[in-house]
N, C-alpha and C. Protein backbone atom coordinates (compact mmCIF):
# COMPACT_ATOMS: atom_id res chain seq x y z
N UNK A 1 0.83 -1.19 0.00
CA UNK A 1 0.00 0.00 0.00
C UNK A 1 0.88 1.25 0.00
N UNK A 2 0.50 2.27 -0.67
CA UNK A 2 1.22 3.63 -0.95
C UNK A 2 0.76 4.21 0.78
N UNK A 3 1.93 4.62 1.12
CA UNK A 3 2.15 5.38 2.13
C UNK A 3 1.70 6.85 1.84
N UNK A 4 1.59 7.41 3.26
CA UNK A 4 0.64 9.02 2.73
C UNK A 4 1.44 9.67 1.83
N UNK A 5 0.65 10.32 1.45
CA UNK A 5 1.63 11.56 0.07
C UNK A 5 0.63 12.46 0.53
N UNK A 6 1.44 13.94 0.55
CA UNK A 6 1.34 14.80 0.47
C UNK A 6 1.34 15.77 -0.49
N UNK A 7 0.81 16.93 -1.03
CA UNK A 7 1.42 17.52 -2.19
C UNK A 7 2.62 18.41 -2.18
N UNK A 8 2.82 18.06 -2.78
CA UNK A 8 4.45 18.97 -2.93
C UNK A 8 5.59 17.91 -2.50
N UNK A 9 5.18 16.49 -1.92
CA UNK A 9 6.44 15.85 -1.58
C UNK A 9 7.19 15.15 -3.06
N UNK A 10 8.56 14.95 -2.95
CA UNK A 10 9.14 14.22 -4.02
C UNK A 10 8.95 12.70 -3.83
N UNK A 11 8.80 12.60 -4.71
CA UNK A 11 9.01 11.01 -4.75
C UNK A 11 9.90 10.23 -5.60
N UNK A 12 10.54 9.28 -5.67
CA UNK A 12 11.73 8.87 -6.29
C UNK A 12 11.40 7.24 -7.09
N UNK A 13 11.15 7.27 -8.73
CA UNK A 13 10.52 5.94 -8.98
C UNK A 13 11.91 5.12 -9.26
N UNK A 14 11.77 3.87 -9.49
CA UNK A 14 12.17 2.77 -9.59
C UNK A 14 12.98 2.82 -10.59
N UNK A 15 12.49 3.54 -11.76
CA UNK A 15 12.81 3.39 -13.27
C UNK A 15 12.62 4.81 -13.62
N UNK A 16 13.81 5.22 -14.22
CA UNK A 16 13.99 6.69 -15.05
C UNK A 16 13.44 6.81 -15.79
N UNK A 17 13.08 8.39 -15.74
CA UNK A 17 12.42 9.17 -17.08
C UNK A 17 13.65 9.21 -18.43
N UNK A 18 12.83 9.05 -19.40
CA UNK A 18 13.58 8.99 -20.47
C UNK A 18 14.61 10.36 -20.67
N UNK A 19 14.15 11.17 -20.02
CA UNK A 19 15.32 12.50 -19.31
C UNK A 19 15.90 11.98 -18.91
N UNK A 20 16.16 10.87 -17.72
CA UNK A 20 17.50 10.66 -17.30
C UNK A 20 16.97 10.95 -15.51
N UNK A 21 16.02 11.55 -15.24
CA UNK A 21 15.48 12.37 -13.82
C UNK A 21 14.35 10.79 -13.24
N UNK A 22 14.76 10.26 -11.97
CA UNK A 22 13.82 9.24 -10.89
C UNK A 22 13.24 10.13 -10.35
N UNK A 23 13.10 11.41 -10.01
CA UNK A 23 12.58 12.28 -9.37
C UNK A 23 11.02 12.59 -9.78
N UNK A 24 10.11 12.88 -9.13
CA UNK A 24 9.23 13.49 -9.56
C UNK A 24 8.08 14.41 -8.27
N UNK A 25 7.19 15.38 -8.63
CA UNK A 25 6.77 16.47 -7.34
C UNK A 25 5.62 16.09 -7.91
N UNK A 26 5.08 15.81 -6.24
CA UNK A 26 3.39 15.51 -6.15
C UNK A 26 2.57 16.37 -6.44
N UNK A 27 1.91 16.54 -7.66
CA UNK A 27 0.80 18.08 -7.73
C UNK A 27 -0.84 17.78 -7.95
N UNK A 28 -0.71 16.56 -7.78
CA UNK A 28 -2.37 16.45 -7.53
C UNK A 28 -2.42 14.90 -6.43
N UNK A 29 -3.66 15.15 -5.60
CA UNK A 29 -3.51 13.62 -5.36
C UNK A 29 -5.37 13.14 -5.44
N UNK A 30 -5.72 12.03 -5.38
CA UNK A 30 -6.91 11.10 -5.34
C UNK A 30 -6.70 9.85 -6.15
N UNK A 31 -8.07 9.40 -7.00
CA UNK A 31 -7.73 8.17 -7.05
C UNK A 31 -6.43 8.23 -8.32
N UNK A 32 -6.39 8.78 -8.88
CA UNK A 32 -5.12 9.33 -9.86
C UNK A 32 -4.41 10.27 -8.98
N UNK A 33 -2.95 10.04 -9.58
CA UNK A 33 -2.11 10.86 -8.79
C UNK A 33 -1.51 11.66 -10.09
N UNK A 34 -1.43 13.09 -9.96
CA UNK A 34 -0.54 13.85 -10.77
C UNK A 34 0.80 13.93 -10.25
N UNK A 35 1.82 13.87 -10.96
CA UNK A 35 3.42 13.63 -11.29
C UNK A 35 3.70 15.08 -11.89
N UNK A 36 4.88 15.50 -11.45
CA UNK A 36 5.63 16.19 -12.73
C UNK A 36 7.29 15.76 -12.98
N UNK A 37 7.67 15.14 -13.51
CA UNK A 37 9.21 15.10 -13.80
C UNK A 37 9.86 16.60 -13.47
N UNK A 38 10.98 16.22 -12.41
CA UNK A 38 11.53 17.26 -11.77
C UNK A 38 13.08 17.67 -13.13
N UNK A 39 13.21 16.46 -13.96
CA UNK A 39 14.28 16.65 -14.58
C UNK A 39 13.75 17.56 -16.07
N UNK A 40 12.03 17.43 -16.21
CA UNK A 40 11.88 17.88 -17.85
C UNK A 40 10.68 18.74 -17.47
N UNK A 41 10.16 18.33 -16.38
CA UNK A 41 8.78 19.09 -16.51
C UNK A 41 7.48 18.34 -16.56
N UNK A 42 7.65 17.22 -17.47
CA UNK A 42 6.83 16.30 -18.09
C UNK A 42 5.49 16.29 -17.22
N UNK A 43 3.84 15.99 -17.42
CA UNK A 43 3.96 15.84 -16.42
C UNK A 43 2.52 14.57 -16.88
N UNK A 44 2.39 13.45 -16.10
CA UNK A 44 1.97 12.25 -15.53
C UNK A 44 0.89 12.50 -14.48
N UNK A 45 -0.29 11.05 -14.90
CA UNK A 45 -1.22 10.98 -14.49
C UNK A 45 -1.14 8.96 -14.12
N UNK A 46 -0.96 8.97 -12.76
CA UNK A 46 -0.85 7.33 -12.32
C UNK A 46 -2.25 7.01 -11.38
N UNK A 47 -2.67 6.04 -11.60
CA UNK A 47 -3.53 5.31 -10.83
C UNK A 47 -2.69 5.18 -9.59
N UNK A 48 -3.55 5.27 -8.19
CA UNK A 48 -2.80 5.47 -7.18
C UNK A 48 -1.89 3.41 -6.79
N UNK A 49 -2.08 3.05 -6.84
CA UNK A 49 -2.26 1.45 -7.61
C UNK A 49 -0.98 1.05 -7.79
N UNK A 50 -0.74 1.63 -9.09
CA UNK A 50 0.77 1.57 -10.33
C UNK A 50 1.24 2.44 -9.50
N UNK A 51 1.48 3.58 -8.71
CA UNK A 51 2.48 4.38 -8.16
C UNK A 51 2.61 3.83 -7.20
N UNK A 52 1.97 2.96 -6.41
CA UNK A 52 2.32 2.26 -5.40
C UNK A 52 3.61 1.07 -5.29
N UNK A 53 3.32 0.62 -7.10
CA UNK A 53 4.49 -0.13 -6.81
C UNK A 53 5.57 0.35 -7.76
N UNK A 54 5.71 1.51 -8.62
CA UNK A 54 6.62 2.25 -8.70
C UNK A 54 7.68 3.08 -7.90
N UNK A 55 6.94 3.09 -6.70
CA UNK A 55 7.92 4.28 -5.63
C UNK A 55 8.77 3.63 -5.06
N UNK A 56 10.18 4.53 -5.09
CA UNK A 56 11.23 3.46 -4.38
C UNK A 56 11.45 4.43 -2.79
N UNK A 57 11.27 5.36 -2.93
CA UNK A 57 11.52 6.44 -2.15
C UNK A 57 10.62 7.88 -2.28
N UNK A 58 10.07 8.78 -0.61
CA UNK A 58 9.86 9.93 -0.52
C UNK A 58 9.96 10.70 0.28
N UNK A 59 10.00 11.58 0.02
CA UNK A 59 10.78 12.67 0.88
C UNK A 59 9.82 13.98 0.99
N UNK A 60 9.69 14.44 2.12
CA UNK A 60 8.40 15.74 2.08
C UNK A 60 9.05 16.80 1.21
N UNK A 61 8.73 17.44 0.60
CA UNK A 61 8.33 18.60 -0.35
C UNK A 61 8.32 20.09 0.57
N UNK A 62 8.69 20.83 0.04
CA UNK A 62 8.92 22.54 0.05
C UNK A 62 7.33 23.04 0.00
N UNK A 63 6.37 23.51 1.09
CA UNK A 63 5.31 24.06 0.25
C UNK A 63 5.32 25.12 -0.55
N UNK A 64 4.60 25.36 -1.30
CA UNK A 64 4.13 26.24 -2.25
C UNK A 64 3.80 27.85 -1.85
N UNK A 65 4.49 28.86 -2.38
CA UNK A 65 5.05 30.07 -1.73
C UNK A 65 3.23 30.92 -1.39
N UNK A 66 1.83 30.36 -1.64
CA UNK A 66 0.88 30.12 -1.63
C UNK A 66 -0.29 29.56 -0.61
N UNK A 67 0.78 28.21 0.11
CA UNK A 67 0.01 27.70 1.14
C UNK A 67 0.28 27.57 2.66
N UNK A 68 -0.47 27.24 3.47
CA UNK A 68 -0.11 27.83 4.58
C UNK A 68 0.28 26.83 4.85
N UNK A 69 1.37 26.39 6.04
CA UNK A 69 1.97 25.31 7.00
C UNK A 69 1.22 24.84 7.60
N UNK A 70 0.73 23.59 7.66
CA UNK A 70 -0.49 23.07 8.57
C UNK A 70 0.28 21.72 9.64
């Protein structure tokens, strides 16, 4: 099971973007999760499911110069 995600945390997949970047920043979450490749921009739409067993690693995220610290 996918552990909590937050938005804005990084997450680190298994298998590289064809950029060359494992990295990617959480910008949407529910039953799809939005991705953006931290190395191109790119950005990805995963069933929460398939990202579950893609993630090798995550790390909390910088919030957004926008939201408040909760």
């Amino acid at each position: 099971m996918l552990p909590e995600l937050q938005l804005n945390d990084i997450v680190r997949l298994r298998k590289a973007h064809p950029c060359g970047s494992y990295e990617w920043r959480v910008l949407r979450l529910g039953a799809d999760i939005r991705l953006e490749c931290l190395g191109c921009g790119r950005l990805i739409m995963l069933p929460r499911r398939q990202l579950a067993r893609r993630v090798k690693s995550i790390r909390p995220g910088s919030p957004s110069p926008g939201e408040q610290p909760s």
